[in-house]
C-alpha atoms as a PDB file:
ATOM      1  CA  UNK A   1     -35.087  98.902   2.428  1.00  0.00           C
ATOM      2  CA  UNK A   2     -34.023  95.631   4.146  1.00  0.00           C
ATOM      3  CA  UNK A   3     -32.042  95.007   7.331  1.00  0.00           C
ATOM      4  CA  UNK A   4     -28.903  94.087   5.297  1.00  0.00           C
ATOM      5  CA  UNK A   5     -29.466  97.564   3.181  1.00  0.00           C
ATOM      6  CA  UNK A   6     -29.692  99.334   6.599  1.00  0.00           C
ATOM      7  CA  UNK A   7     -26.174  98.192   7.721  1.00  0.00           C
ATOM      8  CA  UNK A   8     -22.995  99.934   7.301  1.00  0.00           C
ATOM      9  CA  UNK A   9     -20.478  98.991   4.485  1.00  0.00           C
ATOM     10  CA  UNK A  10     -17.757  98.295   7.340  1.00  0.00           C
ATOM     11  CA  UNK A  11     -20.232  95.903   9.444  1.00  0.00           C
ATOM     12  CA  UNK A  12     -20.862  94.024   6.157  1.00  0.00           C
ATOM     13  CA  UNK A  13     -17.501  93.639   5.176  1.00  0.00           C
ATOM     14  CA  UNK A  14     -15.377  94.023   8.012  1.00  0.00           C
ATOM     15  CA  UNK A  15     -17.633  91.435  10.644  1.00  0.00           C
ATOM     16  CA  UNK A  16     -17.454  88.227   8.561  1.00  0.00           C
ATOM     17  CA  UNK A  17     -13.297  89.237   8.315  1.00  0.00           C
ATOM     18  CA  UNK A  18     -13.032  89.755  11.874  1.00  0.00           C
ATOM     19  CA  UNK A  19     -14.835  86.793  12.983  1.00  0.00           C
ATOM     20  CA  UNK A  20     -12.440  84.605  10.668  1.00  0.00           C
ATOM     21  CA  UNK A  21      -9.043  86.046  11.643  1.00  0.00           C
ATOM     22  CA  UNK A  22     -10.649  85.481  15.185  1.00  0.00           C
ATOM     23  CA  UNK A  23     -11.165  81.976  14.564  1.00  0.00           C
ATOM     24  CA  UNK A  24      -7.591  81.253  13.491  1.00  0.00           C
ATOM     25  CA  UNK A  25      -5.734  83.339  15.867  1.00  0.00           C
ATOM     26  CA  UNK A  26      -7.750  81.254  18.485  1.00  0.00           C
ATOM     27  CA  UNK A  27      -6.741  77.573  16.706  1.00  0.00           C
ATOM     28  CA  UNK A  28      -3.462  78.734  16.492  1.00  0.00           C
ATOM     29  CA  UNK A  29      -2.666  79.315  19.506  1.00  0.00           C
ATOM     30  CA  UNK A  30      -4.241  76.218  20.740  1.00  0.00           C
ATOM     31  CA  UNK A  31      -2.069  74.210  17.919  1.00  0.00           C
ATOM     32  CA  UNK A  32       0.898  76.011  19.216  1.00  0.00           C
ATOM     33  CA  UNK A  33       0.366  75.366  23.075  1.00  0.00           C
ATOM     34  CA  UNK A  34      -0.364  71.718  22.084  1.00  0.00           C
ATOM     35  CA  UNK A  35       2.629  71.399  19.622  1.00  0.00           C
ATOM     36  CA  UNK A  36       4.476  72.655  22.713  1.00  0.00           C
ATOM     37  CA  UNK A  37       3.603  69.867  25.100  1.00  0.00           C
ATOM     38  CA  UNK A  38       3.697  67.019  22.236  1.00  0.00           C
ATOM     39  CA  UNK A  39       6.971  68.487  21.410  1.00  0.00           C
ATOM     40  CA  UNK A  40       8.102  68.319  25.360  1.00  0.00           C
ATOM     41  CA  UNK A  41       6.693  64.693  25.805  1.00  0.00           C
ATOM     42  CA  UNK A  42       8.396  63.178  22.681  1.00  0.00           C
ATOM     43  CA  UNK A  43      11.642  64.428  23.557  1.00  0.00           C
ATOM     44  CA  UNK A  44      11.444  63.575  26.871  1.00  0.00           C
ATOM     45  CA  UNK A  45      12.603  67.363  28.431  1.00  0.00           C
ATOM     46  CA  UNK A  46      13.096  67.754  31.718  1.00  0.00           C
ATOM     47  CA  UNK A  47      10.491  69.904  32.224  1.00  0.00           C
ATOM     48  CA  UNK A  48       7.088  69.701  30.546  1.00  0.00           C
ATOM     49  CA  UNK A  49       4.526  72.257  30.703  1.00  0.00           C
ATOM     50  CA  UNK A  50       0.630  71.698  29.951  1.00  0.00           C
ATOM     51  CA  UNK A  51      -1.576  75.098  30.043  1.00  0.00           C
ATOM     52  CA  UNK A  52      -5.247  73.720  30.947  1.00  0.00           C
ATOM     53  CA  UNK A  53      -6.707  77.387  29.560  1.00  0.00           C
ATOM     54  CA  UNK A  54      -5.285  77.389  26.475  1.00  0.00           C
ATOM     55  CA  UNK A  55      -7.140  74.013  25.980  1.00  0.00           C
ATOM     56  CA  UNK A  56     -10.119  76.570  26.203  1.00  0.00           C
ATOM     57  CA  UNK A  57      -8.916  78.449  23.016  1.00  0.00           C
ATOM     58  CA  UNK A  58     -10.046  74.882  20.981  1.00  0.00           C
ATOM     59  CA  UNK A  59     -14.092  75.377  21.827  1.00  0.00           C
ATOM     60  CA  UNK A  60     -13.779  78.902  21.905  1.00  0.00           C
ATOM     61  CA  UNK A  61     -12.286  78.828  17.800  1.00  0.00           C
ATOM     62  CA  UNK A  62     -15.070  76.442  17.292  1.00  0.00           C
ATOM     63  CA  UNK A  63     -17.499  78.488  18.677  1.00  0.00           C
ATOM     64  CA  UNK A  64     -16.705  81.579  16.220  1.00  0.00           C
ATOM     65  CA  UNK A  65     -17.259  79.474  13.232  1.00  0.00           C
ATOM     66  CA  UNK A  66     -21.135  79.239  12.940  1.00  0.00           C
ATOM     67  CA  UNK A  67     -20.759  83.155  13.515  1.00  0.00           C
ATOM     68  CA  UNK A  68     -18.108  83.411  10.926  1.00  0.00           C
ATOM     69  CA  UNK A  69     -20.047  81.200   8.471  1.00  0.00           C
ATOM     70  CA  UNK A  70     -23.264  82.836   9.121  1.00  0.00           C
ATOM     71  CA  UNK A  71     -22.295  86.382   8.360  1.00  0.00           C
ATOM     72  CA  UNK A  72     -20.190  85.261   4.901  1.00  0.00           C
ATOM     73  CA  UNK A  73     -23.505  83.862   3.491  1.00  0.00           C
ATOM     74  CA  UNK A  74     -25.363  86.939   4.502  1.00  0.00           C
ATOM     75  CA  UNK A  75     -22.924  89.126   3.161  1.00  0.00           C
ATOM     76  CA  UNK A  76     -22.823  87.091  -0.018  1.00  0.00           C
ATOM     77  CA  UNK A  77     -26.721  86.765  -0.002  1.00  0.00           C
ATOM     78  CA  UNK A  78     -26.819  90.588   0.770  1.00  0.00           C
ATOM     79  CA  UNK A  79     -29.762  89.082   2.975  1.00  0.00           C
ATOM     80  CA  UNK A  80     -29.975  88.119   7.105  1.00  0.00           C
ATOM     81  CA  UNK A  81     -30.469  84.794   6.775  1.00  0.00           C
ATOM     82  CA  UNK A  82     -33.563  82.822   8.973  1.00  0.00           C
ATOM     83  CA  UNK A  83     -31.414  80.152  10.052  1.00  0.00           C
ATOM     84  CA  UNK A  84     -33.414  76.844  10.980  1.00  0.00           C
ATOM     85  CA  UNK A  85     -33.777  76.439  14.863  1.00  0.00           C
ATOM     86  CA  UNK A  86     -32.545  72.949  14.591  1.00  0.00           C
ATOM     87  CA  UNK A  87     -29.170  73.125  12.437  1.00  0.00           C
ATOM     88  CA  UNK A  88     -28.683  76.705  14.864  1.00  0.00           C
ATOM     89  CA  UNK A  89     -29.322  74.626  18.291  1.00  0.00           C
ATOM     90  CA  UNK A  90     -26.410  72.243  17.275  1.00  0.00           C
ATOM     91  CA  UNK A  91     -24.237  74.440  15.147  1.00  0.00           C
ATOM     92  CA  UNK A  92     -23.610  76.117  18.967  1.00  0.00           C
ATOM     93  CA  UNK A  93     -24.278  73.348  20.756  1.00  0.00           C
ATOM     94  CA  UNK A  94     -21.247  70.577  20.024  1.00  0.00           C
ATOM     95  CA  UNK A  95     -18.595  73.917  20.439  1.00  0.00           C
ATOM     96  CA  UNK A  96     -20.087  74.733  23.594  1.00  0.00           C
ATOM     97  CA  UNK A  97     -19.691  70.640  24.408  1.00  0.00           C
ATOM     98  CA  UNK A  98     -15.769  71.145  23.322  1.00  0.00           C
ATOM     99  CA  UNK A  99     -15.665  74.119  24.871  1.00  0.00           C
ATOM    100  CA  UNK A 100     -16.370  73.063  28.739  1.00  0.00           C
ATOM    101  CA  UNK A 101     -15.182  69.402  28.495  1.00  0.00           C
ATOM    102  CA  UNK A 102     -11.930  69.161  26.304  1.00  0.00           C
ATOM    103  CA  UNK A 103      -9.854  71.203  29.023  1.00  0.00           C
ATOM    104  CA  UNK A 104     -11.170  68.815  31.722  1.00  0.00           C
ATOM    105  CA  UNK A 105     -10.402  65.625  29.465  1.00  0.00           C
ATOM    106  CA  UNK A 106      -7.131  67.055  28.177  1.00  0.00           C
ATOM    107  CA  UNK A 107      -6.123  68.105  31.314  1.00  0.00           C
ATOM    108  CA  UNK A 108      -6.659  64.238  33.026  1.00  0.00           C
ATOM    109  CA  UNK A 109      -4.998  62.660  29.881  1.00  0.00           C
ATOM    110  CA  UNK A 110      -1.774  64.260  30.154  1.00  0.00           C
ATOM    111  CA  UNK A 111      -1.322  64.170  34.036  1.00  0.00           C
ATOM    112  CA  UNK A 112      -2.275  60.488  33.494  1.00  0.00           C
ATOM    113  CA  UNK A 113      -0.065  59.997  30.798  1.00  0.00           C
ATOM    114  CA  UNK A 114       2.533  62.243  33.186  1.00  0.00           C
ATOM    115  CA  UNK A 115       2.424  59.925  35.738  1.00  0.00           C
ATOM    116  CA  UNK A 116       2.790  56.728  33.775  1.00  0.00           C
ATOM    117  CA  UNK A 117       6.011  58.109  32.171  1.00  0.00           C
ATOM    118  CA  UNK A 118       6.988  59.000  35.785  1.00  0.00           C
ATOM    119  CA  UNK A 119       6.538  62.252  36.027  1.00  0.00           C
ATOM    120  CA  UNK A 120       6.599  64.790  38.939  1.00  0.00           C
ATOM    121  CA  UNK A 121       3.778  66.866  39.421  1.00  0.00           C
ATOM    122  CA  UNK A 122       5.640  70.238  40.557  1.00  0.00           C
ATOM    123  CA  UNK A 123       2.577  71.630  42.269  1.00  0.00           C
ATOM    124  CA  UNK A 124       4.544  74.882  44.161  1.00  0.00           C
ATOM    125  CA  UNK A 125       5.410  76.266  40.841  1.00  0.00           C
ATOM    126  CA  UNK A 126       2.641  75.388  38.525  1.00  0.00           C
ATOM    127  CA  UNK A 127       0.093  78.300  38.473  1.00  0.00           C
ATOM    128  CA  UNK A 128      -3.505  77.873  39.233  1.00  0.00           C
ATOM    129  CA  UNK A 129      -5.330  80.709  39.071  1.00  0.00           C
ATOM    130  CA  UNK A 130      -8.929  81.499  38.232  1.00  0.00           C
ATOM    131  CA  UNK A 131      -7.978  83.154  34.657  1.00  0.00           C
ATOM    132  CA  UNK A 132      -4.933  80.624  33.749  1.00  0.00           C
ATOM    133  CA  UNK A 133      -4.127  77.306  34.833  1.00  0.00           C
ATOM    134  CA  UNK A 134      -0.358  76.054  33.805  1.00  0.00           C
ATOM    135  CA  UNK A 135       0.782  72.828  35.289  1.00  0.00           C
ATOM    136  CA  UNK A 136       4.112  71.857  35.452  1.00  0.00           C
ATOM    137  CA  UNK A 137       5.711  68.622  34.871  1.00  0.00           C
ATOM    138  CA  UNK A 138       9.565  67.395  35.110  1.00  0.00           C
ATOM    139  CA  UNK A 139      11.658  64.078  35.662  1.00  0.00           C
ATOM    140  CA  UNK A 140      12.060  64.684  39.374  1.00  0.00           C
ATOM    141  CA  UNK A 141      11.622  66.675  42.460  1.00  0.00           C
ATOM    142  CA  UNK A 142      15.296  68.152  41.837  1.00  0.00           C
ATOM    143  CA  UNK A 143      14.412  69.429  38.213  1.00  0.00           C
ATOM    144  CA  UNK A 144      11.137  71.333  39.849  1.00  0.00           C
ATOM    145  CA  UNK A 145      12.816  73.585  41.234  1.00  0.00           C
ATOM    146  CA  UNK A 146      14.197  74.720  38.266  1.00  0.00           C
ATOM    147  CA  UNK A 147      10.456  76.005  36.883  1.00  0.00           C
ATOM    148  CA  UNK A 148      10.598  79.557  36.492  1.00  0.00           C
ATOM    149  CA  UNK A 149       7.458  81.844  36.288  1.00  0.00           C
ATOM    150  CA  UNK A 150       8.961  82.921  32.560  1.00  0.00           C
ATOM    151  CA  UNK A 151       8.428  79.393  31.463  1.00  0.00           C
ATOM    152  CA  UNK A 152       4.734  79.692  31.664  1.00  0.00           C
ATOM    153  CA  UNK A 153       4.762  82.013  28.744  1.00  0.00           C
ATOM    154  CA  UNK A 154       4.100  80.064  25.888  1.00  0.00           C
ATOM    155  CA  UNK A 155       6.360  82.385  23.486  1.00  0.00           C
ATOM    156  CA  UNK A 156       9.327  82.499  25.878  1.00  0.00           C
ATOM    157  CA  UNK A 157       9.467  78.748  26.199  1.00  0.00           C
ATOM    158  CA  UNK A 158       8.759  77.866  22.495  1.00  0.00           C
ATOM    159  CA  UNK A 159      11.002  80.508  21.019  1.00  0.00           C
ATOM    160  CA  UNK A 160      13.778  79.185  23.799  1.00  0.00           C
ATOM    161  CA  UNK A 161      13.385  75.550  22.543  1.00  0.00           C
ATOM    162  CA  UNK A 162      13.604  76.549  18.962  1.00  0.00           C
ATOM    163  CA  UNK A 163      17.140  77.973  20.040  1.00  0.00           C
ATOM    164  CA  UNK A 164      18.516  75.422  21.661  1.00  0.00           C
ATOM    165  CA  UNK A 165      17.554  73.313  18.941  1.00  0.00           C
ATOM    166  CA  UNK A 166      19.414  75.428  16.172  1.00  0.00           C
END
């Protein structure tokens, strides 16, 4: 009997699944948070809002692929796979790469870019915490005070533009 034999039915079936749906909830809630501040900077809103962790959701959806690939060919091999050292080492490695340095260069190209279109930082209300970091952005120290806390949720705010747009 070989390892593959030896695992359940669910962990054969089920992993591979879970690791996918993973993988897309992840990239779509990056798309979403991104679509949110394209959205904000090509209609010139009054107040802009760029999240800095969900910039972290890009390497992390990367990350889950190798995993997610990996355990479809085993479960379509029926066999745990010896993968070579090599292709492993840099399937992980470039995710990890996006992982800890896309936030940091998103994060300086849009309060660059904020500051050339002459934009206020609003640093009282933007949040900056060690599990989320939201920044806020708006025309002018007037419109800043107008950030709620509510606008930080990515949900709120993009279900409230759609609205306003109907």
């Amino acid at each position: 009997m070989t390892e593959y034999e030896k695992l359940p039915l669910s962990t054969k079936i089920f992993g591979p699944i879970f690791l996918l749906v993973l993988t897309f909830i992840f990239i779509e809630l990056f798309i979403g948070s991104s679509g949110l501040l394209l959205t904000g900077i090509i209609n010139q809103d009054e107040i802009i809002i760029f999240g800095k962790s969900d910039m972290y959701l890009l390497g992390s959806g990367l990350l889950i692929v190798p995993f997610a690939i990996l355990s479809f060919i085993t479960t379509i091999k029926r066999k745990i796979l010896d993968v070579n050292r090599t292709v492993g080492k840099y399937m992980l490695i470039i995710p990890m790469i996006v992982l800890f340095t896309f936030p940091h260069i998103a994060d300086y190209a849009v309060s660059s870019y904020m500051k050339k279109i002459n934009y206020v930082y609003c640093q009282e209300q933007s949040i900056l915490e060690i599990m989320t970091t939201q920044h806020a952005y708006a025309k002018d120290r007037n419109t800043c005070l107008k950030v709620t806390k509510d606008m930080f949720n990515v949900y709120t705010f993009w279900n409230k533009y759609f609205d306003d747009k109907r």
